[in-house]
PDB file of N, CA and C in Angstrom:
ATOM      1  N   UNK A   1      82.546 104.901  84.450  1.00  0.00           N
ATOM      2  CA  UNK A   1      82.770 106.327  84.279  1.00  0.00           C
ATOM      3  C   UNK A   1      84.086 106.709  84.937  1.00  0.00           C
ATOM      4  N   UNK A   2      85.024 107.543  84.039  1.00  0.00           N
ATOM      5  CA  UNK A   2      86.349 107.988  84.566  1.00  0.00           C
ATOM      6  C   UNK A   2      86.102 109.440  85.774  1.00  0.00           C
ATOM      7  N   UNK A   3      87.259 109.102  86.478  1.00  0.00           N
ATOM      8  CA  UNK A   3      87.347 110.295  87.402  1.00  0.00           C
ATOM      9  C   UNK A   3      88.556 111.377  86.900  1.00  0.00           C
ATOM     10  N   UNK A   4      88.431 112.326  87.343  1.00  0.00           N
ATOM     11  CA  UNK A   4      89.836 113.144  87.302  1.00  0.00           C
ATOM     12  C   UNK A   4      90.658 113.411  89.156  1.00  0.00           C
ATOM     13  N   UNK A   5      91.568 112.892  88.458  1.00  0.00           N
ATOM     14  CA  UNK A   5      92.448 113.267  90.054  1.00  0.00           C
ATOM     15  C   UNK A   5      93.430 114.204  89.686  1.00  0.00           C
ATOM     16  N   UNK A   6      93.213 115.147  90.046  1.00  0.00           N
ATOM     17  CA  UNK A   6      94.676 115.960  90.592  1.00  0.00           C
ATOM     18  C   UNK A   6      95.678 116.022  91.725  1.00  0.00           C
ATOM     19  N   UNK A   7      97.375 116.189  91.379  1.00  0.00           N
ATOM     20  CA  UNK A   7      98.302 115.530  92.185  1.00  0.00           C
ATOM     21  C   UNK A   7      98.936 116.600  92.191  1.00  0.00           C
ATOM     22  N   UNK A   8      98.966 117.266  93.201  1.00  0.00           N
ATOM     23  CA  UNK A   8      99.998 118.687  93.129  1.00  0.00           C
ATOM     24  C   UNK A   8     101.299 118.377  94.089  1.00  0.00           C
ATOM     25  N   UNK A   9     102.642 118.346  93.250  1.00  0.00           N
ATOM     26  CA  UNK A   9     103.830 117.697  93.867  1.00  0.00           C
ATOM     27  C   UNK A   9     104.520 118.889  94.670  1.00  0.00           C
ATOM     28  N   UNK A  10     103.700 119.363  96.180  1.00  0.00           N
ATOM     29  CA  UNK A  10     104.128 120.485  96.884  1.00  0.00           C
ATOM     30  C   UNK A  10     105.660 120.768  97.101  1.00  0.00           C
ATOM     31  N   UNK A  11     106.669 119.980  96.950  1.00  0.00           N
ATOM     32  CA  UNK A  11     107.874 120.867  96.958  1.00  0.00           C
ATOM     33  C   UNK A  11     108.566 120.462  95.432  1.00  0.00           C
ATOM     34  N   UNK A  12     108.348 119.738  94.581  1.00  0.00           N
ATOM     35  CA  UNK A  12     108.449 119.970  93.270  1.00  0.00           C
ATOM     36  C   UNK A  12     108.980 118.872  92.577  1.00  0.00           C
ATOM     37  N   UNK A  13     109.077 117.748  93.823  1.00  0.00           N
ATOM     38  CA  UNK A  13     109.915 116.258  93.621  1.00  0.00           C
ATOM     39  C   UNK A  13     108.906 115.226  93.368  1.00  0.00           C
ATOM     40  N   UNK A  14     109.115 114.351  92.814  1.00  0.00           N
ATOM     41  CA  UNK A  14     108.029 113.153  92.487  1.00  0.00           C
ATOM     42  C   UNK A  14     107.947 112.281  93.554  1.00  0.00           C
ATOM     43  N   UNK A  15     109.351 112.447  94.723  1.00  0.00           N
ATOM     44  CA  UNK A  15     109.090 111.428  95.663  1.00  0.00           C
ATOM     45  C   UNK A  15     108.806 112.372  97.020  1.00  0.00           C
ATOM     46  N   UNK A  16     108.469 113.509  97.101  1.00  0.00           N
ATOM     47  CA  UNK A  16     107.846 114.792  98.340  1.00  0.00           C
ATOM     48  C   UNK A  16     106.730 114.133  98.234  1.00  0.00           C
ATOM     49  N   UNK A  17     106.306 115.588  99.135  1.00  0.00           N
ATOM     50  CA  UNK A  17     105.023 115.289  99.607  1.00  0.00           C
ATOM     51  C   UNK A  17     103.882 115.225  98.558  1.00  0.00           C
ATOM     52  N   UNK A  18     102.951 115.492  98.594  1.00  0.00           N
ATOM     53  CA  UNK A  18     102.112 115.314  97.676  1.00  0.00           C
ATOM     54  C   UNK A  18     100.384 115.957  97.915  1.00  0.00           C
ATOM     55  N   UNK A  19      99.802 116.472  96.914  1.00  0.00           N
ATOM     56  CA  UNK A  19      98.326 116.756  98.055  1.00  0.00           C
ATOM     57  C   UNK A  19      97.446 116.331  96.342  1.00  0.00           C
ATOM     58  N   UNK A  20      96.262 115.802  96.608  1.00  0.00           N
ATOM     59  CA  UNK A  20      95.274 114.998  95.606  1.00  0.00           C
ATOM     60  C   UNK A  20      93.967 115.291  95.775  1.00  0.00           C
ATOM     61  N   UNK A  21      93.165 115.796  94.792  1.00  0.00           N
ATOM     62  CA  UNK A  21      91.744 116.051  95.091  1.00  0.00           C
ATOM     63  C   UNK A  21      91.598 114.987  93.803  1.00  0.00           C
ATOM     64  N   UNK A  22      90.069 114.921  93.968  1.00  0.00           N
ATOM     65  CA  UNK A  22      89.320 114.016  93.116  1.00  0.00           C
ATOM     66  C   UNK A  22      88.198 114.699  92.441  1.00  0.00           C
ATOM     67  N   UNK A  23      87.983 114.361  91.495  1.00  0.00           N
ATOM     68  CA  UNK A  23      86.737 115.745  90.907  1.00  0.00           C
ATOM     69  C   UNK A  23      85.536 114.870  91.106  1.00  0.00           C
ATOM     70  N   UNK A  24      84.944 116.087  91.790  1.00  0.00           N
ATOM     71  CA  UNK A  24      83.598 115.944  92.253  1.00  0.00           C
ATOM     72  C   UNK A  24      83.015 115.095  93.829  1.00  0.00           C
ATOM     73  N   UNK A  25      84.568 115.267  94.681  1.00  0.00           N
ATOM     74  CA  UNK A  25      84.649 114.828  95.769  1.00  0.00           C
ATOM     75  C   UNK A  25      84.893 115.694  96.540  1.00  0.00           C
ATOM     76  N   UNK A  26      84.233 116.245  98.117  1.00  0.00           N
ATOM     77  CA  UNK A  26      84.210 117.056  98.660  1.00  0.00           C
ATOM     78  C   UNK A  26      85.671 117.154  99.619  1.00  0.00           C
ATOM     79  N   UNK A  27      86.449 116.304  99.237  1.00  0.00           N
ATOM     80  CA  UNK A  27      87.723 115.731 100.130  1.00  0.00           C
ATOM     81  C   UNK A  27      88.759 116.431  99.327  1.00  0.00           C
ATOM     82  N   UNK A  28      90.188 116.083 100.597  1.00  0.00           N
ATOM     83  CA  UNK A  28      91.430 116.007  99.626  1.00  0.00           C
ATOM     84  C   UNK A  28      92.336 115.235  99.871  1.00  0.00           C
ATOM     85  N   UNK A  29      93.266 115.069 100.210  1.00  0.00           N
ATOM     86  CA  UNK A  29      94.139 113.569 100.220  1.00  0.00           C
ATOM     87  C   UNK A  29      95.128 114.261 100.116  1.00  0.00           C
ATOM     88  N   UNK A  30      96.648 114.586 101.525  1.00  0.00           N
ATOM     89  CA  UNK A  30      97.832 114.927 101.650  1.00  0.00           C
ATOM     90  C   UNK A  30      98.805 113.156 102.145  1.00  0.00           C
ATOM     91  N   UNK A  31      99.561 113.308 100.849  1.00  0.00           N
ATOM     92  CA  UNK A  31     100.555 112.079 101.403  1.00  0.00           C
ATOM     93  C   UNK A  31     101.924 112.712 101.730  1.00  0.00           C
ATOM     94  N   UNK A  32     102.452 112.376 102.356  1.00  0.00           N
ATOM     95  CA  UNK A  32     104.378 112.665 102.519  1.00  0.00           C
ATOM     96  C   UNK A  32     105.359 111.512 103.286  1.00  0.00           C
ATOM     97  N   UNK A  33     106.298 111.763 102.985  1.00  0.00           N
ATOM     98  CA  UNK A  33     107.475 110.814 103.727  1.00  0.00           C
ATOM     99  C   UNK A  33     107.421 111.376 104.909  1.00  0.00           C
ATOM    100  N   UNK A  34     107.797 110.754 106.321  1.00  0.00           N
ATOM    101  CA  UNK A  34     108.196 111.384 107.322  1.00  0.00           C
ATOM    102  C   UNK A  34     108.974 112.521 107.223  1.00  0.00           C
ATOM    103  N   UNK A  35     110.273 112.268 106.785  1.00  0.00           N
ATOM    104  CA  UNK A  35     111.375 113.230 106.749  1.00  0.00           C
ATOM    105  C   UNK A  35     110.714 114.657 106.385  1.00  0.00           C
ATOM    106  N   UNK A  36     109.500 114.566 105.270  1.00  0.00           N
ATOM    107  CA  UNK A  36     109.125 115.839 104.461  1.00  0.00           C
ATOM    108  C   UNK A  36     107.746 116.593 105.387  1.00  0.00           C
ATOM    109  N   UNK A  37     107.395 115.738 106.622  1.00  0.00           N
ATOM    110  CA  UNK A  37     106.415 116.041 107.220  1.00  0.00           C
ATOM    111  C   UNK A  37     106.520 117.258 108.439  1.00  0.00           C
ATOM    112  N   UNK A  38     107.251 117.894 108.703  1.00  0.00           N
ATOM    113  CA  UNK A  38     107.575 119.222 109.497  1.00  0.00           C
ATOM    114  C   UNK A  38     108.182 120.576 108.111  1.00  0.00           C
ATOM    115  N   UNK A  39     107.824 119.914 106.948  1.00  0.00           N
ATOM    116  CA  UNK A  39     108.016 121.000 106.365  1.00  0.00           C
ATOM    117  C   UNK A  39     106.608 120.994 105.584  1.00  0.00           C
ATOM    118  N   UNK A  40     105.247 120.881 105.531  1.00  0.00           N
ATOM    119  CA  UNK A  40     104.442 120.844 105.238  1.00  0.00           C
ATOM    120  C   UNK A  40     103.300 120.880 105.813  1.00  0.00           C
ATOM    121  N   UNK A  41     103.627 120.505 107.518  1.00  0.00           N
ATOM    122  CA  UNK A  41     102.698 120.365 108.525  1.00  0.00           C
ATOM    123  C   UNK A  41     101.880 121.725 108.538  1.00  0.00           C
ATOM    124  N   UNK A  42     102.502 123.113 108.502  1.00  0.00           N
ATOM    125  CA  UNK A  42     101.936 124.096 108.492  1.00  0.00           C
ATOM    126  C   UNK A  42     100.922 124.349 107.662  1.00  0.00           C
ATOM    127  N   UNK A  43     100.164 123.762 106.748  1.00  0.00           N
ATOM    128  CA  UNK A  43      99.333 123.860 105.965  1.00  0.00           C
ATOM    129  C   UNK A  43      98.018 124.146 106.376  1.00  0.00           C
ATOM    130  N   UNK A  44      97.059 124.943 105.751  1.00  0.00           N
ATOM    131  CA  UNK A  44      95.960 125.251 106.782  1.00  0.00           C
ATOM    132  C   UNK A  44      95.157 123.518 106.489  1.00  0.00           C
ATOM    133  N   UNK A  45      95.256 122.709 105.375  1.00  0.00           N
ATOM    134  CA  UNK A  45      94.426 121.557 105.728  1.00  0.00           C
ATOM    135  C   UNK A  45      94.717 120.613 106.948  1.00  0.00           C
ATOM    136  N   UNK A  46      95.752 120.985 107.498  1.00  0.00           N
ATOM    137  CA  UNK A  46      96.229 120.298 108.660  1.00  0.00           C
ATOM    138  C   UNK A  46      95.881 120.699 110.043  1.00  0.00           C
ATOM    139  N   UNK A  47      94.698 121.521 109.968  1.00  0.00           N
ATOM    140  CA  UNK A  47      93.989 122.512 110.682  1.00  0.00           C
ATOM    141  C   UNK A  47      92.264 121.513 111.106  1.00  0.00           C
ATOM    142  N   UNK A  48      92.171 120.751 109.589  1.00  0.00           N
ATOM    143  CA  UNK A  48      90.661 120.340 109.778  1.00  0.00           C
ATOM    144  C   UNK A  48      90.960 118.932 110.629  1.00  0.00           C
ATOM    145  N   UNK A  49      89.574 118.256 111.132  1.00  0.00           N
ATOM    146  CA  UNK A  49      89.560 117.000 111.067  1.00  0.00           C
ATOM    147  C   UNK A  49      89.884 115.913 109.957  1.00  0.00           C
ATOM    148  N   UNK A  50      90.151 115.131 110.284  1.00  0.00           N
ATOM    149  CA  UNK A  50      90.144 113.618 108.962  1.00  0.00           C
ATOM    150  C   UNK A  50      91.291 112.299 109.800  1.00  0.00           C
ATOM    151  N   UNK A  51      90.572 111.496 108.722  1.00  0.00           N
ATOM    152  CA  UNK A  51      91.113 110.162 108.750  1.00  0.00           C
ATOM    153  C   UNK A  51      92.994 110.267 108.417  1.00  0.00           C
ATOM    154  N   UNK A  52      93.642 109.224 109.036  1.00  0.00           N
ATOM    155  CA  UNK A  52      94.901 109.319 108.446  1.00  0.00           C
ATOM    156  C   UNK A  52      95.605 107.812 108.744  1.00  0.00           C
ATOM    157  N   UNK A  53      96.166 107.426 108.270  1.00  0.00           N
ATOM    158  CA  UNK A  53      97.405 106.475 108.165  1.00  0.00           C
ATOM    159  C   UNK A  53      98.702 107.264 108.189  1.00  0.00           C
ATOM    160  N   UNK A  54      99.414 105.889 109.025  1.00  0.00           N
ATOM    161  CA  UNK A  54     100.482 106.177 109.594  1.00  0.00           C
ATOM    162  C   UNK A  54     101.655 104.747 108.962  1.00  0.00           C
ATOM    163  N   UNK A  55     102.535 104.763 108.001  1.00  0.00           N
ATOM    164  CA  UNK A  55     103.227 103.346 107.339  1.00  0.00           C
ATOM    165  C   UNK A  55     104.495 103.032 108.077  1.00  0.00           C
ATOM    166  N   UNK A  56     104.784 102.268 108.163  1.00  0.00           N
ATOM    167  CA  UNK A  56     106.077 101.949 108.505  1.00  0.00           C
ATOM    168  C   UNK A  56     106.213 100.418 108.617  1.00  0.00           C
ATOM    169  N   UNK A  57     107.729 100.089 108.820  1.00  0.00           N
ATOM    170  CA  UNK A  57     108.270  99.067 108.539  1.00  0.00           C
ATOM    171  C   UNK A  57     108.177  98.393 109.161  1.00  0.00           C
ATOM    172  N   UNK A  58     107.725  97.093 108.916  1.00  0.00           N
ATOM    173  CA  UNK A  58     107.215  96.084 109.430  1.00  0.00           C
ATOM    174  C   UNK A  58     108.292  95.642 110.836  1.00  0.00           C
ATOM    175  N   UNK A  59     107.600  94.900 111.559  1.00  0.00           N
ATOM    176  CA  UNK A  59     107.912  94.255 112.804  1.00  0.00           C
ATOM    177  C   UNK A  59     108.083  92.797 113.338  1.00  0.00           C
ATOM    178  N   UNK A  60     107.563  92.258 112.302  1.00  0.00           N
ATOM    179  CA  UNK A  60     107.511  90.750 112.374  1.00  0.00           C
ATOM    180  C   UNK A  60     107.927  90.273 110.298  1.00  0.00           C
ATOM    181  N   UNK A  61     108.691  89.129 110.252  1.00  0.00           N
ATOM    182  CA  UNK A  61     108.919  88.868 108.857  1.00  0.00           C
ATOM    183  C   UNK A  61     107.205  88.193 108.060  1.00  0.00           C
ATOM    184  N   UNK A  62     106.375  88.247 108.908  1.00  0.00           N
ATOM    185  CA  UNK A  62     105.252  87.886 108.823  1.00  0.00           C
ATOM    186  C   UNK A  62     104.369  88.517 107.756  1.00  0.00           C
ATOM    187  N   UNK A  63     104.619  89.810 107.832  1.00  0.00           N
ATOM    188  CA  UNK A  63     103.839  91.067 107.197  1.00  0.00           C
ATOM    189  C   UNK A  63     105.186  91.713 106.531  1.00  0.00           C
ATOM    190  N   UNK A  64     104.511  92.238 105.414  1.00  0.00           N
ATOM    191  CA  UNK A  64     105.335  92.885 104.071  1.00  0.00           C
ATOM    192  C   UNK A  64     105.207  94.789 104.814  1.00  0.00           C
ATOM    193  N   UNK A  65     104.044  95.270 105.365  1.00  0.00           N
ATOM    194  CA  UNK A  65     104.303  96.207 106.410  1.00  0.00           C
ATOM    195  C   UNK A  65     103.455  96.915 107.581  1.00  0.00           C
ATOM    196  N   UNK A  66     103.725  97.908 108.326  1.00  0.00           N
ATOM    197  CA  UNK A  66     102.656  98.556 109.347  1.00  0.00           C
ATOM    198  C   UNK A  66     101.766  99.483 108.927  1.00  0.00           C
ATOM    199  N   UNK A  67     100.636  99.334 109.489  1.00  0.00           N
ATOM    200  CA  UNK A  67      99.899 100.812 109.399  1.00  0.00           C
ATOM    201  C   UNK A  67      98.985 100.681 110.376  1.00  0.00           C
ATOM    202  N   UNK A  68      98.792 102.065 110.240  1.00  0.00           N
ATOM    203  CA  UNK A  68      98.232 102.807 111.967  1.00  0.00           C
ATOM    204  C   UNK A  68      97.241 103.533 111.646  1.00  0.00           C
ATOM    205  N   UNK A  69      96.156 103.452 111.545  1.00  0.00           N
ATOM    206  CA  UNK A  69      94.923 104.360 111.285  1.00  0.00           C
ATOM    207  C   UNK A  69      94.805 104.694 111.913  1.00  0.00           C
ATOM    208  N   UNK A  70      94.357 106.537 111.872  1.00  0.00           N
ATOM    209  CA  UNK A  70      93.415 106.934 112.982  1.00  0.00           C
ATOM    210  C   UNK A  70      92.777 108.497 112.956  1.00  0.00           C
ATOM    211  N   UNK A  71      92.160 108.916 113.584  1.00  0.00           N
ATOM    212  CA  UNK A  71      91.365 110.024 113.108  1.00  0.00           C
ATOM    213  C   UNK A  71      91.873 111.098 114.196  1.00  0.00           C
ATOM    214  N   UNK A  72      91.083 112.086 114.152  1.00  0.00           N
ATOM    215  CA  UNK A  72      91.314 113.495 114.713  1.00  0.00           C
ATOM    216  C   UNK A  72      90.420 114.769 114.369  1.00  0.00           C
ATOM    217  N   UNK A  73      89.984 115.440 115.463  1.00  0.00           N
ATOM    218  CA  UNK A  73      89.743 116.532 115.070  1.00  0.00           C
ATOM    219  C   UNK A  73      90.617 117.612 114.534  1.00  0.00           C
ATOM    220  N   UNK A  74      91.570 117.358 115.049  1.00  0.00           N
ATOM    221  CA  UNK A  74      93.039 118.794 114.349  1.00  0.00           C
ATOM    222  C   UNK A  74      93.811 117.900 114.254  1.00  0.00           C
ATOM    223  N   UNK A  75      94.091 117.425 112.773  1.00  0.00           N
ATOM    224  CA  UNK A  75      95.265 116.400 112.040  1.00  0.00           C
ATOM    225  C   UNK A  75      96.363 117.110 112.834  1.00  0.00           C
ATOM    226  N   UNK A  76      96.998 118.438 112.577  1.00  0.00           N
ATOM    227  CA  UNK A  76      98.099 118.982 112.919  1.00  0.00           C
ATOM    228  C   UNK A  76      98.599 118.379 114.443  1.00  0.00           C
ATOM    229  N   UNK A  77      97.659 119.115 115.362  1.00  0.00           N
ATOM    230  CA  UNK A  77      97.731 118.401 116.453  1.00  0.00           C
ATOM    231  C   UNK A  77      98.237 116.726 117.075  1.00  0.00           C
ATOM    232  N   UNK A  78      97.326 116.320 116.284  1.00  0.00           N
ATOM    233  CA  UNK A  78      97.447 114.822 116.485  1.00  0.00           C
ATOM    234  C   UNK A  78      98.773 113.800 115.734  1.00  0.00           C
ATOM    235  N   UNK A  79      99.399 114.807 114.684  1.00  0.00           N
ATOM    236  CA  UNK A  79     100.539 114.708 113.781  1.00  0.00           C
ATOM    237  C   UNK A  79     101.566 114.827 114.921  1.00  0.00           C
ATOM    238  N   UNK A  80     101.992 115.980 115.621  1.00  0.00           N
ATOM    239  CA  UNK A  80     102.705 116.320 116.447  1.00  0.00           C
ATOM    240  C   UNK A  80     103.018 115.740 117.368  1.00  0.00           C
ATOM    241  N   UNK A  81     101.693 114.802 117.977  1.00  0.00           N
ATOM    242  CA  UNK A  81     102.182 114.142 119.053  1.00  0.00           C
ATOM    243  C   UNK A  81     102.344 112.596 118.312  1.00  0.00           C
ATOM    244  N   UNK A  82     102.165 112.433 117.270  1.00  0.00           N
ATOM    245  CA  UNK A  82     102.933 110.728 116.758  1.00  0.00           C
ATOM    246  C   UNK A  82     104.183 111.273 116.372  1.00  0.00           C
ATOM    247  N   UNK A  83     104.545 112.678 116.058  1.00  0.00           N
ATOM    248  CA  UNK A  83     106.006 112.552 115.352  1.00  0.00           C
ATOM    249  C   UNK A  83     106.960 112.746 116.853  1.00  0.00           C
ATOM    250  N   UNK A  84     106.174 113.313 118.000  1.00  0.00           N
ATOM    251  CA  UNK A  84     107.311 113.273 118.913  1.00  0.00           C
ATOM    252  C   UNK A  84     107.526 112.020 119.826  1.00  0.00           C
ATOM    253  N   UNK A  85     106.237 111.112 119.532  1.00  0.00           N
ATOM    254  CA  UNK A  85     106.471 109.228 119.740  1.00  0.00           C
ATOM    255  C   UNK A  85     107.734 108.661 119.241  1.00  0.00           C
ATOM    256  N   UNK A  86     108.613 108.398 120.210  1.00  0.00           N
ATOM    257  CA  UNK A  86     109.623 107.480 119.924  1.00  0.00           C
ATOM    258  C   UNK A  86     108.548 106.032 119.511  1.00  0.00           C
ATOM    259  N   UNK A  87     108.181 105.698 120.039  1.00  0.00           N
ATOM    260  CA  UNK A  87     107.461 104.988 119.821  1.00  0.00           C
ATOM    261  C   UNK A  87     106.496 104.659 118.265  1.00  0.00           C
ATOM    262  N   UNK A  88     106.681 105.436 117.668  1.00  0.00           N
ATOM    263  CA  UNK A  88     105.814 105.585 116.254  1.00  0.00           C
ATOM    264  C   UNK A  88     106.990 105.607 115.553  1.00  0.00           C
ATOM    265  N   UNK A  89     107.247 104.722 114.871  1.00  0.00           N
ATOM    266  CA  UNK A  89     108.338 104.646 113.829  1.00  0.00           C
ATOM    267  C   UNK A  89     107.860 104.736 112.535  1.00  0.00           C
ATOM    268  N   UNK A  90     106.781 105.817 112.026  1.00  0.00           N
ATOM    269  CA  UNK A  90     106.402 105.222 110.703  1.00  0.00           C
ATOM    270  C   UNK A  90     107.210 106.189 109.648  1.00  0.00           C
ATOM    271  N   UNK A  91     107.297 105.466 108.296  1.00  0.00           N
ATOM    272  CA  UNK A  91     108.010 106.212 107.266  1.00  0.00           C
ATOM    273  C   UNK A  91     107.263 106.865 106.148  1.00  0.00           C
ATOM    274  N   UNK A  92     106.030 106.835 106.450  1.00  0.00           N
ATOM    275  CA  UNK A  92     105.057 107.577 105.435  1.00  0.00           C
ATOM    276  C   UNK A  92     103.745 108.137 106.410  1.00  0.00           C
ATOM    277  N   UNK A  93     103.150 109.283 105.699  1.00  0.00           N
ATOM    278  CA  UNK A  93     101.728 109.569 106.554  1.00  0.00           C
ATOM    279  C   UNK A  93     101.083 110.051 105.240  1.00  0.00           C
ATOM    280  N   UNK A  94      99.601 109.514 105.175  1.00  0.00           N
ATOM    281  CA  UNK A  94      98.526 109.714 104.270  1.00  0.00           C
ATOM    282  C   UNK A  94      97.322 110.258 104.836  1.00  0.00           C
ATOM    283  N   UNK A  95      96.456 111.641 104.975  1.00  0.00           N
ATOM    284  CA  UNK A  95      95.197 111.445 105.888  1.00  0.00           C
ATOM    285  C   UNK A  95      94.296 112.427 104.540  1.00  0.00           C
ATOM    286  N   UNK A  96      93.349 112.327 105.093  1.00  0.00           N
ATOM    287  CA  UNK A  96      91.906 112.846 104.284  1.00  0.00           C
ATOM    288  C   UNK A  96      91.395 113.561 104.711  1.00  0.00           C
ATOM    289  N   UNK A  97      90.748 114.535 104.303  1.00  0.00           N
ATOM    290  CA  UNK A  97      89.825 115.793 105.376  1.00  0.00           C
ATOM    291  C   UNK A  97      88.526 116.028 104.329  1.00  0.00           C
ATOM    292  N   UNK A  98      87.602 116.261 104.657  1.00  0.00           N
ATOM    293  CA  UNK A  98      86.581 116.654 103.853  1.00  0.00           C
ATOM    294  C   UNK A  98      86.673 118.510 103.837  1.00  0.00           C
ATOM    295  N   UNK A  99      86.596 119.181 102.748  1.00  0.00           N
ATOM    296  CA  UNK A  99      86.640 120.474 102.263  1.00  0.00           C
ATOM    297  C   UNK A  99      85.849 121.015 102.127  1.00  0.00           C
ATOM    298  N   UNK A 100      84.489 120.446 102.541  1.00  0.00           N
ATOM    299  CA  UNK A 100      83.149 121.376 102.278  1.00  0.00           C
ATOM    300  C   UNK A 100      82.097 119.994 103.037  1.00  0.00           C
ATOM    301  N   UNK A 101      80.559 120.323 103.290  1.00  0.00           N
ATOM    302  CA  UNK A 101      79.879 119.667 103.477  1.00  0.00           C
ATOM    303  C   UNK A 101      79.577 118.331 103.845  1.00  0.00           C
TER     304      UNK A 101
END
């Protein structure tokens, strides 16, 4: 059985940010580049809890690349303090929040 996903390209570019629901899933799914992530952070879904990944470029020629899972009660919050990590070098962020129930 097929799903429907919707992909709404929030500043109007195919390679911005991005936000994705799934029909008949109580979730939603915000992806962006770093660079595009202080112009989108303000969003009220960045308000809820959820899961998120954090990408970036690998560290060893070992692995093709990084990622950093991790959760939160206030994404926003927890966004803020990896983007002011020198230490967090990542070049993409993906997280999930549930929207109801």
């Amino acid at each position: 059985m097929g799903k429907k996903i919707t992909v709404y390209m929030i500043d109007g570019t195919e390679y911005g940010p991005r936000f994705g629901e799934i029909g008949n899933w109580v979730g939603k799914a915000i992806y962006s580049p770093r660079a595009t992530v202080n112009k989108i952070i303000s969003r009220d879904e960045f308000d809820n809890p959820g899961i998120y990944c954090l990408k970036g470029d690998p560290t060893d020629e070992a692995f093709a690349e990084k990622i950093y899972i991790g959760e939160a009660e206030n994404v926003r919050t927890r966004l803020k303090q990896h983007l002011s990590d020198s230490n967090k070098d990542f070049t993409e962020l993906i997280f999930f929040i549930s929207n109801g129930s």
